[in-house]
PDB file of N, CA and C in Angstrom:
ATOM      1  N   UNK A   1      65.134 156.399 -67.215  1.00  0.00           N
ATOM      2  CA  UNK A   1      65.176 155.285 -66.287  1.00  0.00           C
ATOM      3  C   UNK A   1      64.513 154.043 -66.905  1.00  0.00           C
ATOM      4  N   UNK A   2      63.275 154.189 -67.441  1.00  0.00           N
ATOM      5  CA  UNK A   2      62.509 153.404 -68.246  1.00  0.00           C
ATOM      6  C   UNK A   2      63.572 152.399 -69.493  1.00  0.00           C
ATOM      7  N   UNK A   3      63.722 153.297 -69.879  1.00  0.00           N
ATOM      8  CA  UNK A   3      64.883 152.833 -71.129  1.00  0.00           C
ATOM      9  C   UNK A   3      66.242 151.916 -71.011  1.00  0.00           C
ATOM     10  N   UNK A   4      66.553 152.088 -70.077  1.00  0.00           N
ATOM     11  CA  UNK A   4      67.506 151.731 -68.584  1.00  0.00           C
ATOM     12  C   UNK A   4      67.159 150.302 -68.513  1.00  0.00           C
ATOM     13  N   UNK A   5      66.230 149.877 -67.975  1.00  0.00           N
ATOM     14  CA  UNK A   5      65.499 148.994 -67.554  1.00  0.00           C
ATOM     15  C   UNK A   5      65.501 147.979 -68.698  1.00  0.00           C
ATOM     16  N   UNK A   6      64.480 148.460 -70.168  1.00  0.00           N
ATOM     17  CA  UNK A   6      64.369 148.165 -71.179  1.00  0.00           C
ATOM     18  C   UNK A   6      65.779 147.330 -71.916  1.00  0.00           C
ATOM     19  N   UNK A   7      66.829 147.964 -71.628  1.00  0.00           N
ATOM     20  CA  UNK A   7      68.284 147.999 -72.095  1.00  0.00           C
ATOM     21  C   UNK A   7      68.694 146.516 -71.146  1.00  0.00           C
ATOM     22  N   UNK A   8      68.429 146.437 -70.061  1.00  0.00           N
ATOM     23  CA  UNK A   8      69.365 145.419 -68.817  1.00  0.00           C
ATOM     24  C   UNK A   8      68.430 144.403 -69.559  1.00  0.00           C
ATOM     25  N   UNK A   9      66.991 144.377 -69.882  1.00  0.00           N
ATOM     26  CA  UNK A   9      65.918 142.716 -70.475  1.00  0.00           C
ATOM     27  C   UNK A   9      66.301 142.888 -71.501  1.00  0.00           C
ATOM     28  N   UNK A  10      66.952 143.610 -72.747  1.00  0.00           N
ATOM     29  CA  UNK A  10      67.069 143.016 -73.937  1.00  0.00           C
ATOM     30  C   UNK A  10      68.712 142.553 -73.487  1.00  0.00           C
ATOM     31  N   UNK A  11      69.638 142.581 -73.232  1.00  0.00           N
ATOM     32  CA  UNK A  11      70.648 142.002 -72.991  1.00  0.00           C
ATOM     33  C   UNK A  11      70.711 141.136 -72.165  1.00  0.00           C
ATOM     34  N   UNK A  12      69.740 140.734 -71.099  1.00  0.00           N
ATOM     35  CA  UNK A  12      69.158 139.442 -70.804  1.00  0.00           C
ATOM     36  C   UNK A  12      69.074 138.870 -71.629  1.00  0.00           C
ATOM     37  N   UNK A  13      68.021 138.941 -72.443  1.00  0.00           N
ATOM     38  CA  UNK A  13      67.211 137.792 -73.300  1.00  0.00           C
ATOM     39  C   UNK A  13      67.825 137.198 -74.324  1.00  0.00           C
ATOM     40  N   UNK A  14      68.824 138.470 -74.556  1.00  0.00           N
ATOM     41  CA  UNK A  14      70.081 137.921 -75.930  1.00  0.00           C
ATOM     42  C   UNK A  14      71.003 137.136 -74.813  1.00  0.00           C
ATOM     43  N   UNK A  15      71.799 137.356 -73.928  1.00  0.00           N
ATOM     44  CA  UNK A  15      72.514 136.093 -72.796  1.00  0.00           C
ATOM     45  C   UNK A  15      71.377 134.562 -72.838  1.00  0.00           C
ATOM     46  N   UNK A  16      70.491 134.565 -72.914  1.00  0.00           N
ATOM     47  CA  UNK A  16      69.222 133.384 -72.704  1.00  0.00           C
ATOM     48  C   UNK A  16      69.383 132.539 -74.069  1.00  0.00           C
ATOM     49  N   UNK A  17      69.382 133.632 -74.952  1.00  0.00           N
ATOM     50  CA  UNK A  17      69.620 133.228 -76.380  1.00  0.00           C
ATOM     51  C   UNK A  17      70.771 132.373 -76.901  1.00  0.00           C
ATOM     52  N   UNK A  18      71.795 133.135 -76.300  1.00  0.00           N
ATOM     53  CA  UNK A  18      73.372 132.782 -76.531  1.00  0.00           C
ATOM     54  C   UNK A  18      72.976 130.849 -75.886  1.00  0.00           C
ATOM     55  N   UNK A  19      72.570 131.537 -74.490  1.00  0.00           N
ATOM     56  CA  UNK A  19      72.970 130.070 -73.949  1.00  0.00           C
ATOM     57  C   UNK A  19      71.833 128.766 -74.196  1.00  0.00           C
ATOM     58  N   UNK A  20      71.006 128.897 -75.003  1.00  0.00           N
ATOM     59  CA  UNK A  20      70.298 127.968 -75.438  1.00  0.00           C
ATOM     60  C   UNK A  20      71.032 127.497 -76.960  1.00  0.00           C
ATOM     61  N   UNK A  21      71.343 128.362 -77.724  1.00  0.00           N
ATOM     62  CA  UNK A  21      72.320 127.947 -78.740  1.00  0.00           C
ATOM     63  C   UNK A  21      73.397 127.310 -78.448  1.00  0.00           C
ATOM     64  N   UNK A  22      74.289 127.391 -77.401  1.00  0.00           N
ATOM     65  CA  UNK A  22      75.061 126.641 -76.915  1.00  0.00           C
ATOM     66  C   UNK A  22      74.663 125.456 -76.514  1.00  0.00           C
ATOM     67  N   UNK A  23      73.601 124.854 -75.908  1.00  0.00           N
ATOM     68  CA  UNK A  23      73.443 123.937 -75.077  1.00  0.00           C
ATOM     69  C   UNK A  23      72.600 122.888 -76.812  1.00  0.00           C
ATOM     70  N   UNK A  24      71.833 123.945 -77.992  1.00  0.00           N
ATOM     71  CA  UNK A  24      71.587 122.962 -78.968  1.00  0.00           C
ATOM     72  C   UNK A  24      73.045 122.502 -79.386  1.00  0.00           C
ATOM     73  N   UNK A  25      74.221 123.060 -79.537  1.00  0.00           N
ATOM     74  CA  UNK A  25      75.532 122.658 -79.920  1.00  0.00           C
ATOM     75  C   UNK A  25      76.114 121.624 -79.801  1.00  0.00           C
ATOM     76  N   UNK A  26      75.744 121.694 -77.894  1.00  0.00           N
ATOM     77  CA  UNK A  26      76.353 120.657 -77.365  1.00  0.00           C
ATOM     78  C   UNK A  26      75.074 119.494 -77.523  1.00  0.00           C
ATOM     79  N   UNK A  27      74.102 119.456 -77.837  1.00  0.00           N
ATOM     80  CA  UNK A  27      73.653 118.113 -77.930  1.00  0.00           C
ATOM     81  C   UNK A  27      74.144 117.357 -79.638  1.00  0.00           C
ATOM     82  N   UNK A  28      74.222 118.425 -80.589  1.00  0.00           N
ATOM     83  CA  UNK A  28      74.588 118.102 -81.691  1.00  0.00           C
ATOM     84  C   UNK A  28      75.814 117.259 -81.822  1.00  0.00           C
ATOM     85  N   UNK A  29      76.748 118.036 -81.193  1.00  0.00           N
ATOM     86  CA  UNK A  29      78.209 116.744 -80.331  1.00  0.00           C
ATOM     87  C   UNK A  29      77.933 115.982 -80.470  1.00  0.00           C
ATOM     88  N   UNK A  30      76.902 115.914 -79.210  1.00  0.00           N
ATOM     89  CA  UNK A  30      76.987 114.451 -78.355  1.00  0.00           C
ATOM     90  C   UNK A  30      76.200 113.257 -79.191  1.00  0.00           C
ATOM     91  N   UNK A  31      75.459 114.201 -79.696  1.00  0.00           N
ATOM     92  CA  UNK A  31      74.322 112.831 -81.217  1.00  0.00           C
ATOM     93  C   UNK A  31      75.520 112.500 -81.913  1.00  0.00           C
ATOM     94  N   UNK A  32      76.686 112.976 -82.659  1.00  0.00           N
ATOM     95  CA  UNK A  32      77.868 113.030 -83.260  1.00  0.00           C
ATOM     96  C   UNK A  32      78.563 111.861 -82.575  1.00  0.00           C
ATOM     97  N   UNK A  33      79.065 111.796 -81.426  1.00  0.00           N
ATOM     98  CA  UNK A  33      79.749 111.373 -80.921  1.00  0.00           C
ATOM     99  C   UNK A  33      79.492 109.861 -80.879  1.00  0.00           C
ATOM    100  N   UNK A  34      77.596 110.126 -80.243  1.00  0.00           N
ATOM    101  CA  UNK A  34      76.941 108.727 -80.410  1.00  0.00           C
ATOM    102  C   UNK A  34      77.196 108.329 -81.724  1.00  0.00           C
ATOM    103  N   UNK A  35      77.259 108.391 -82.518  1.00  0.00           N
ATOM    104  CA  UNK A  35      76.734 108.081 -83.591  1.00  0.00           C
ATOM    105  C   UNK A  35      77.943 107.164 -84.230  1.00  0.00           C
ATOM    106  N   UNK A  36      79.326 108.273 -83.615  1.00  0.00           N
ATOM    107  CA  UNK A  36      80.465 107.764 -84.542  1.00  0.00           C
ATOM    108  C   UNK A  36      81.182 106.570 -83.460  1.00  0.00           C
ATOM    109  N   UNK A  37      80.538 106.481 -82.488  1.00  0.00           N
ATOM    110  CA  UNK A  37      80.851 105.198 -81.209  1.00  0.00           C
ATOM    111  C   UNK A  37      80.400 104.771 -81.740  1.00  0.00           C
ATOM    112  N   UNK A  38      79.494 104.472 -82.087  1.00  0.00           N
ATOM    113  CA  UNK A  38      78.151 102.781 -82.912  1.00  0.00           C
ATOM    114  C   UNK A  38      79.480 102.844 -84.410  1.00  0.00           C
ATOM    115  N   UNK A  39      78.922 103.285 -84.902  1.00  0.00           N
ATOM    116  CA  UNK A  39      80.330 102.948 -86.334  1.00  0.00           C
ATOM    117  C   UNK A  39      80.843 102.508 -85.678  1.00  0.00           C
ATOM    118  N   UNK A  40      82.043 103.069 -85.097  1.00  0.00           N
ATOM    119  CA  UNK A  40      83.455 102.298 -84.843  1.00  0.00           C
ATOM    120  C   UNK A  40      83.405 100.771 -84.061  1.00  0.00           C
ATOM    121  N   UNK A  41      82.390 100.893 -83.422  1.00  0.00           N
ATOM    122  CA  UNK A  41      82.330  99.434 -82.788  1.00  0.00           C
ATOM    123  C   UNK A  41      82.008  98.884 -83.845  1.00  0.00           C
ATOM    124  N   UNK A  42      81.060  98.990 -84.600  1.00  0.00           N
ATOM    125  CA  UNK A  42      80.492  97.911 -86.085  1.00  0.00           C
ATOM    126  C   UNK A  42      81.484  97.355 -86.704  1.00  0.00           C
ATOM    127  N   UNK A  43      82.247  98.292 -86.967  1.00  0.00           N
ATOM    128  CA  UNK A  43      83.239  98.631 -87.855  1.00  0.00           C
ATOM    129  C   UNK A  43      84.605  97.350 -87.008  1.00  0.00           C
ATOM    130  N   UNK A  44      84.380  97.592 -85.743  1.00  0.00           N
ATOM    131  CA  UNK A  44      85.766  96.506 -85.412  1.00  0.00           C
ATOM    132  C   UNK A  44      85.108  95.138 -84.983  1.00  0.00           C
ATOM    133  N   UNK A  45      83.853  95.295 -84.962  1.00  0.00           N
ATOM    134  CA  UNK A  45      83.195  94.047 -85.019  1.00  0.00           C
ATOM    135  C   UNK A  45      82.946  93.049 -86.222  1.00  0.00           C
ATOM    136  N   UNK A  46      82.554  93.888 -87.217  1.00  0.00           N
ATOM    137  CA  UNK A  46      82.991  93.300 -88.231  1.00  0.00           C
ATOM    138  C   UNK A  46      84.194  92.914 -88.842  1.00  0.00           C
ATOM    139  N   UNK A  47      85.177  93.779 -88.657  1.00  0.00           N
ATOM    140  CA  UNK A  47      86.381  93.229 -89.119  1.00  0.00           C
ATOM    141  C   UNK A  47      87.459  92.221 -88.239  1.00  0.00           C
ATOM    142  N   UNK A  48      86.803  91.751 -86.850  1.00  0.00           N
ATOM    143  CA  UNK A  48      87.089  90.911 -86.118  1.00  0.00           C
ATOM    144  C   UNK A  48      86.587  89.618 -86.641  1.00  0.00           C
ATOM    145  N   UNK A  49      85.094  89.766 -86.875  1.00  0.00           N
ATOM    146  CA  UNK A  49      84.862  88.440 -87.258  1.00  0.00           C
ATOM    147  C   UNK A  49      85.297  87.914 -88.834  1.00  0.00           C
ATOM    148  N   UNK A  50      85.804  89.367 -88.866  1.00  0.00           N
ATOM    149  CA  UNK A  50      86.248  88.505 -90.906  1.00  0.00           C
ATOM    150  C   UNK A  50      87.385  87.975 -90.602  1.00  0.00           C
ATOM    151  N   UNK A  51      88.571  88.791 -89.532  1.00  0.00           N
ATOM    152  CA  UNK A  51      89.691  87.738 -89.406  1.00  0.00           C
ATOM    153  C   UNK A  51      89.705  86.628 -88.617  1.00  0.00           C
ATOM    154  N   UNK A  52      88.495  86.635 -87.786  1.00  0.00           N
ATOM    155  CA  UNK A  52      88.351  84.814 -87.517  1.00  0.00           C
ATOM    156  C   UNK A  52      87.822  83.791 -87.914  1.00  0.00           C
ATOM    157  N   UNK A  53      86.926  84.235 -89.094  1.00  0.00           N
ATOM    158  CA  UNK A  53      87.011  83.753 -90.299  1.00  0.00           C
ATOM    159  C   UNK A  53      87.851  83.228 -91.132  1.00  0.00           C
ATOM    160  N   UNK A  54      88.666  84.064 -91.528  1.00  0.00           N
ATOM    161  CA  UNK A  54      89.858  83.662 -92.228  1.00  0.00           C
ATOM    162  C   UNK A  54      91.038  82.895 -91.683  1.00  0.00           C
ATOM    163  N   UNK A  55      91.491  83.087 -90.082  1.00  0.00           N
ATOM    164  CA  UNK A  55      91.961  82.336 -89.089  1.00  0.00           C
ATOM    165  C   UNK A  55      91.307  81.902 -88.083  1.00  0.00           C
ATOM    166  N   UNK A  56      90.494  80.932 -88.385  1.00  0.00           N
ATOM    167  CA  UNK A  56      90.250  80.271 -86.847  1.00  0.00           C
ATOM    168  C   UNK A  56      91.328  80.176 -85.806  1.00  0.00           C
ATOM    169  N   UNK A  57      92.653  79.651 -85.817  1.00  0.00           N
ATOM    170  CA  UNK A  57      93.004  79.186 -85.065  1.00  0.00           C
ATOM    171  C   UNK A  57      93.759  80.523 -84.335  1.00  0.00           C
ATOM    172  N   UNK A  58      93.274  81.847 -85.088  1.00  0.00           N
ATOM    173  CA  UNK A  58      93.828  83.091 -83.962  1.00  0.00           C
ATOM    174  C   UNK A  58      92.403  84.203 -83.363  1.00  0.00           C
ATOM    175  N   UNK A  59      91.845  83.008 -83.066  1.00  0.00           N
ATOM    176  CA  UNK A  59      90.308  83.733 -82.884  1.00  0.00           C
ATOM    177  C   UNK A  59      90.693  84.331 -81.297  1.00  0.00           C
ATOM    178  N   UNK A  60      91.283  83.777 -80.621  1.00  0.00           N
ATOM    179  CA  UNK A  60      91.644  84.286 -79.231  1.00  0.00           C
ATOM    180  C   UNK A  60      91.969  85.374 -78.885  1.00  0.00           C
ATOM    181  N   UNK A  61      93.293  85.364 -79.809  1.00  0.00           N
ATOM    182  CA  UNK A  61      94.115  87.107 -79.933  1.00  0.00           C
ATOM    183  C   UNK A  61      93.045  88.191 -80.782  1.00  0.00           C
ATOM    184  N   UNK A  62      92.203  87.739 -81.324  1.00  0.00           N
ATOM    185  CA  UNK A  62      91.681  88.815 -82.192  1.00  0.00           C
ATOM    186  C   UNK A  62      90.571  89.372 -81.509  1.00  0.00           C
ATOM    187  N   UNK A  63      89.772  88.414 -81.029  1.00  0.00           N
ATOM    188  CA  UNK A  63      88.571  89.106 -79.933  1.00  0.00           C
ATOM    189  C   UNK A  63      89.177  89.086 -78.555  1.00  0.00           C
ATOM    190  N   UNK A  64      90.424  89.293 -78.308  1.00  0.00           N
ATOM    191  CA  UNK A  64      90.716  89.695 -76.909  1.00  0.00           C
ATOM    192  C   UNK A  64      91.521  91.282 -77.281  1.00  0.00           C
ATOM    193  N   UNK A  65      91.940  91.556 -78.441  1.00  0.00           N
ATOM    194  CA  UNK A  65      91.915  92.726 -78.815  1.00  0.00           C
ATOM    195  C   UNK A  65      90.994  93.218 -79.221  1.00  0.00           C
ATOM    196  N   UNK A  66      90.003  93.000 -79.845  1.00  0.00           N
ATOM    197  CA  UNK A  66      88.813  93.429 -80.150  1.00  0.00           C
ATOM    198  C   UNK A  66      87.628  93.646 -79.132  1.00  0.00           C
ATOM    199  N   UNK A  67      87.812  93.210 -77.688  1.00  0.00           N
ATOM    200  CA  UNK A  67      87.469  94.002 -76.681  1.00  0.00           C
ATOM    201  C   UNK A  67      88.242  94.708 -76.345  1.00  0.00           C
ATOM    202  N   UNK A  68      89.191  94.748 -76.238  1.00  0.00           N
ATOM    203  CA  UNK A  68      90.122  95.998 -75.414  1.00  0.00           C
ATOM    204  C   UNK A  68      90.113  97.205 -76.556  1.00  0.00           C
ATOM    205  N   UNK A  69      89.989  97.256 -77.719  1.00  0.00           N
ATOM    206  CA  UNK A  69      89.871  98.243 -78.529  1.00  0.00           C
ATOM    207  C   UNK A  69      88.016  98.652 -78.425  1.00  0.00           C
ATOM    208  N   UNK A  70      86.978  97.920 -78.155  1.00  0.00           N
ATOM    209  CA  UNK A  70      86.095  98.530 -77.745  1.00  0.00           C
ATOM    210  C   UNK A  70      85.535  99.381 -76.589  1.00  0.00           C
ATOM    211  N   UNK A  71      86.470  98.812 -75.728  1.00  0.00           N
ATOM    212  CA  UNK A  71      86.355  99.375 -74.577  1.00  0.00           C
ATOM    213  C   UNK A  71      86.977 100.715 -74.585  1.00  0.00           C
ATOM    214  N   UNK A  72      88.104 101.129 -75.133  1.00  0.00           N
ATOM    215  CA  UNK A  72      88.595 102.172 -75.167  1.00  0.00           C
ATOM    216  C   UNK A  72      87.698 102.930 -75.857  1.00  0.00           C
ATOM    217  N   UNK A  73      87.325 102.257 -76.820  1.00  0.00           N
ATOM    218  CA  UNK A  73      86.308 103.512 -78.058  1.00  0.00           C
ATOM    219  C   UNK A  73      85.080 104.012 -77.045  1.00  0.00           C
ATOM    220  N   UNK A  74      84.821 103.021 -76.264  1.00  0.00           N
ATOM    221  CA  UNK A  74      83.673 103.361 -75.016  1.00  0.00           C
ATOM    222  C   UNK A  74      84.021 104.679 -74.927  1.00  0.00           C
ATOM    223  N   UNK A  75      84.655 103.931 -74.046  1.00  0.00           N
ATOM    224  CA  UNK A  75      85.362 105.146 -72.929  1.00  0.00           C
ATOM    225  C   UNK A  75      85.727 106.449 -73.023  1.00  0.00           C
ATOM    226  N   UNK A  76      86.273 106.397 -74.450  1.00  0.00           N
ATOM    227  CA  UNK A  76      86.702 107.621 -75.323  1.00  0.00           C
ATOM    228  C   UNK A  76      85.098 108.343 -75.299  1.00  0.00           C
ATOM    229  N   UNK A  77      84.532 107.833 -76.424  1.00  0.00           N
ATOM    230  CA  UNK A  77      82.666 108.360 -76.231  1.00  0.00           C
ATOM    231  C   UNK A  77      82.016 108.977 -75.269  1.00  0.00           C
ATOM    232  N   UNK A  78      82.116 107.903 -73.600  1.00  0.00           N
ATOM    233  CA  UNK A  78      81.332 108.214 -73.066  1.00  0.00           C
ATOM    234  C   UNK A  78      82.488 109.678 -72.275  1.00  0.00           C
ATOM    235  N   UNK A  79      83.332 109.865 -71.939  1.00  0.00           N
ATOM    236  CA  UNK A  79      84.165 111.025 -71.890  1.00  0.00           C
ATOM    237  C   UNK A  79      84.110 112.005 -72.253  1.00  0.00           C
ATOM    238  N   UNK A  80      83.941 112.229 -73.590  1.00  0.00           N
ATOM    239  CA  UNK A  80      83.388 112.979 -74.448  1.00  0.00           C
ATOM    240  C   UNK A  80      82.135 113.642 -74.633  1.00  0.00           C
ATOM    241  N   UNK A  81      81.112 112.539 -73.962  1.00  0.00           N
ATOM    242  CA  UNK A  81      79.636 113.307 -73.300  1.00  0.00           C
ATOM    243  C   UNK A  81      79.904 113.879 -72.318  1.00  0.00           C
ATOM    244  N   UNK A  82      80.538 113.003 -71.314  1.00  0.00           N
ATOM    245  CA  UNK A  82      80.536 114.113 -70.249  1.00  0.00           C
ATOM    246  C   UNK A  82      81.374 115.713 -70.052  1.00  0.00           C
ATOM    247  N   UNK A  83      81.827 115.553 -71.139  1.00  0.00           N
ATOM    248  CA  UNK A  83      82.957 116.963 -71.383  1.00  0.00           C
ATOM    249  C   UNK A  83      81.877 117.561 -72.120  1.00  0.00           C
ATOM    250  N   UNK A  84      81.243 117.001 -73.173  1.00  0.00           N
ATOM    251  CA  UNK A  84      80.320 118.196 -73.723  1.00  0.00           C
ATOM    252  C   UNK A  84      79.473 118.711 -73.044  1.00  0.00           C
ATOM    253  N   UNK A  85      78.725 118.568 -71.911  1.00  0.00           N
ATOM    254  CA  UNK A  85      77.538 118.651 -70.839  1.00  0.00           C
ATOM    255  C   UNK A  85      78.638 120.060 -70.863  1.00  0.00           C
TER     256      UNK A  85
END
């Protein structure tokens, strides 16, 4: 009976185990995820302002796509946290 007992807490503690490894996983994601949202915005931020640089006179079209392509990368990101939770 003893042994019994013994048997149901070590297969507890390995389930406890499992699910703390899972939950470091999912924060590893989500640092990931952060991480590659900041790039990609840099990344179209900078290359927004090099082409209005090079064209002033299409600075309009380029940062009015260059929010709507950030916003999506948002969105995409923050989606993505909440799916990893």
């Amino acid at each position: 009976m003893i042994s019994m007992k013994v048997e149901i807490q070590n297969r507890i503690c390995l389930i406890n185990i499992y699910k703390n490894q899972i939950s470091m996983y999912n924060l590893i994601g989500a640092g990931l995820i952060v991480i590659g949202g900041g790039i990609g915005l840099g990344q179209i931020g900078g290359k927004a302002m090099e082409g209005i640089a090079r064209q002033p006179e299409a600075a309009g079209k380029i940062q009015t796509a260059m929010i709507i392509i950030g916003a999506l990368l948002e969105g995409l990101a923050f989606g993505a946290l909440i799916l990893g939770k």
